[in-house]
N, C-alpha and C. Protein backbone atom coordinates (compact mmCIF):
# COMPACT_ATOMS: atom_id res chain seq x y z
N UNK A 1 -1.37 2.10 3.24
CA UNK A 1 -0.37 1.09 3.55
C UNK A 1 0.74 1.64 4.44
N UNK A 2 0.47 2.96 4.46
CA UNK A 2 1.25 3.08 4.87
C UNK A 2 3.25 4.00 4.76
N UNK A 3 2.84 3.58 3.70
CA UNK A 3 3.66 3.97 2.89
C UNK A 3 3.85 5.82 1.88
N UNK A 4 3.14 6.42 2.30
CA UNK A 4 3.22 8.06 1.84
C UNK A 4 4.22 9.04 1.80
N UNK A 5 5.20 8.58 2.78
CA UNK A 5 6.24 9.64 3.13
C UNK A 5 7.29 8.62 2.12
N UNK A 6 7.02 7.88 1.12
CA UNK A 6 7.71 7.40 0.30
C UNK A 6 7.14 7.89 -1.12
N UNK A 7 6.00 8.74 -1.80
CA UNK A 7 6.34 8.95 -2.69
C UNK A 7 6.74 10.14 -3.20
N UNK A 8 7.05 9.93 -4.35
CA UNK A 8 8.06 11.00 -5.30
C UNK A 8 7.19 11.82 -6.13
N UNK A 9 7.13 12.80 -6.21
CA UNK A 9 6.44 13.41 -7.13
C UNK A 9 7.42 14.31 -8.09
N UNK A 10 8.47 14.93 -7.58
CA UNK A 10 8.94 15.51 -8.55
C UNK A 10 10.42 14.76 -8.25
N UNK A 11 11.66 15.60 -9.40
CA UNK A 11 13.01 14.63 -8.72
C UNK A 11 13.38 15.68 -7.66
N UNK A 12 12.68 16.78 -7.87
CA UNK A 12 13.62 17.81 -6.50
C UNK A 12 12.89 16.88 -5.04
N UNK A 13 12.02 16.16 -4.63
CA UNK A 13 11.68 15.29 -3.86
C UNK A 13 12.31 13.82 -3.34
N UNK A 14 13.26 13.92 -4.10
CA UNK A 14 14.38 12.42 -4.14
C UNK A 14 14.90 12.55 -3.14
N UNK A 15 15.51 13.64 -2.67
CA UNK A 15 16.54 13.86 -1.96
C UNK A 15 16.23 14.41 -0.60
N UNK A 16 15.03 14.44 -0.42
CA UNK A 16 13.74 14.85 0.64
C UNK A 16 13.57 13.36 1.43
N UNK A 17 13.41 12.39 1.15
CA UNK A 17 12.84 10.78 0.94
C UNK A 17 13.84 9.87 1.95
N UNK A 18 14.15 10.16 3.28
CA UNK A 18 14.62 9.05 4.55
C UNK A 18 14.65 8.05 4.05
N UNK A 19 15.94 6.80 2.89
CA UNK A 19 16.02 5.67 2.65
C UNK A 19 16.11 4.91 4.00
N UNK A 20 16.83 5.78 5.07
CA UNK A 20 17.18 4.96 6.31
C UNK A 20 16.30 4.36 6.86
N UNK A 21 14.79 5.01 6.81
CA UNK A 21 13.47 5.18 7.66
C UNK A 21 13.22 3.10 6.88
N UNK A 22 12.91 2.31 7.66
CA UNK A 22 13.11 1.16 7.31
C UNK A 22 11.06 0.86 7.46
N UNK A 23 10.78 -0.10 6.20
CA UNK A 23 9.50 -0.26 5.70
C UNK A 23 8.81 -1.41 6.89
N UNK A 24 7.82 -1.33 7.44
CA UNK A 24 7.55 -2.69 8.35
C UNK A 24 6.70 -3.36 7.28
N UNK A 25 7.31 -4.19 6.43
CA UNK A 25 6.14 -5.05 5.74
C UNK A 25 5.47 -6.23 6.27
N UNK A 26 5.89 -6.84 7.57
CA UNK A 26 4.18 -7.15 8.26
C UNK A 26 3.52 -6.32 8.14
N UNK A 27 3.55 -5.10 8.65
CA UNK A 27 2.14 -4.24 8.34
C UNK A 27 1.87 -4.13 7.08
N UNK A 28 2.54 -4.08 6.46
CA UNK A 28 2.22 -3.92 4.81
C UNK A 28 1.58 -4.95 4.41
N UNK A 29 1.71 -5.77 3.83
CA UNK A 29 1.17 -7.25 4.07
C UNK A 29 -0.05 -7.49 4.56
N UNK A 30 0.10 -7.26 5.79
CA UNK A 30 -1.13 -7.47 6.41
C UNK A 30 -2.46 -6.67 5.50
N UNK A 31 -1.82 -5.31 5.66
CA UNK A 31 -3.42 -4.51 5.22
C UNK A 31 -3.20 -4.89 3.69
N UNK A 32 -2.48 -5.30 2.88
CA UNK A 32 -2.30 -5.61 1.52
C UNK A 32 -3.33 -6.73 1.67
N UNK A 33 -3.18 -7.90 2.51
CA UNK A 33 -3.80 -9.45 2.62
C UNK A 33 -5.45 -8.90 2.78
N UNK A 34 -5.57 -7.96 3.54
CA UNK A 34 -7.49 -7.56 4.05
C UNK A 34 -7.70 -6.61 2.75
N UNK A 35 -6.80 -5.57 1.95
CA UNK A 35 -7.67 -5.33 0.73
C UNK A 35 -8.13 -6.29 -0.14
N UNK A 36 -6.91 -7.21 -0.69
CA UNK A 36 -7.43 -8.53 -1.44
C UNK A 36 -8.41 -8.91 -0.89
N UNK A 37 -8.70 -9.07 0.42
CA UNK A 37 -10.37 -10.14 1.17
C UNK A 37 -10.89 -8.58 0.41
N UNK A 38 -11.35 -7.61 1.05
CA UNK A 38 -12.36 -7.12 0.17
C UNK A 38 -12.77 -7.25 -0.90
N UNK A 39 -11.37 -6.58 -1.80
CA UNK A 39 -11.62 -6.65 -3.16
C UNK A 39 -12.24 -8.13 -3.38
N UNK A 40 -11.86 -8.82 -3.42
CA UNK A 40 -12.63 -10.20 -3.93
C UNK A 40 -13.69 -10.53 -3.41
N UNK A 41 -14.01 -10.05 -2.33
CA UNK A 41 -16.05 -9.98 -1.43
C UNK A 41 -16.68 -9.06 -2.48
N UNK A 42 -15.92 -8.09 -2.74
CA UNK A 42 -16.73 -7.31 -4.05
C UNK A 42 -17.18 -7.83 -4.95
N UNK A 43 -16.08 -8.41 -5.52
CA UNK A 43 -16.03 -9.27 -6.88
C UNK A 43 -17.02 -10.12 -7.28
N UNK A 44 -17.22 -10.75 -6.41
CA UNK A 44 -18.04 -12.05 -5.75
C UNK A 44 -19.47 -11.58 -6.12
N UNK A 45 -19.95 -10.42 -4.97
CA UNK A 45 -20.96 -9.68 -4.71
C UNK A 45 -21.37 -9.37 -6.18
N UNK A 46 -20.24 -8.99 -6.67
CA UNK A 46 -20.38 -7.93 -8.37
C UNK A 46 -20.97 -8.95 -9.67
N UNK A 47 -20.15 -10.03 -9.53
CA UNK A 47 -20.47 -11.00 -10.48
C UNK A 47 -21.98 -11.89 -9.59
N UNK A 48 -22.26 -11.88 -8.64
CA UNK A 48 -23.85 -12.30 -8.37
C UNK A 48 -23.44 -13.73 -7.77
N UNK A 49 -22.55 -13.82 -7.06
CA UNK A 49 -21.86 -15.13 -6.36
C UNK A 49 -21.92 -16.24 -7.23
């Protein structure tokens, strides 16, 4: 998503973490909207349509 240089693993990493660095959630979104289409073509597929 996109999103990696946002997580935290320890708290000495908090303070490591660019709040300024601003999120584009169209892109987020977007590839969020095409996992859901997969995941649910799976689903579909999984349960035998």
């Amino acid at each position: 998503l996109g999103l990696n240089d946002r997580i935290i693993n320890s708290k000495e990493e908090v303070d490591k973490i660019d709040i300024n660095n601003k999120i584009d959630y169209e892109s987020v979104n977007k590839k969020l909207d095409e996992l859901r289409k997969d995941s649910l073509e799976w689903l579909y597929k999984a349960l035998g349509d």
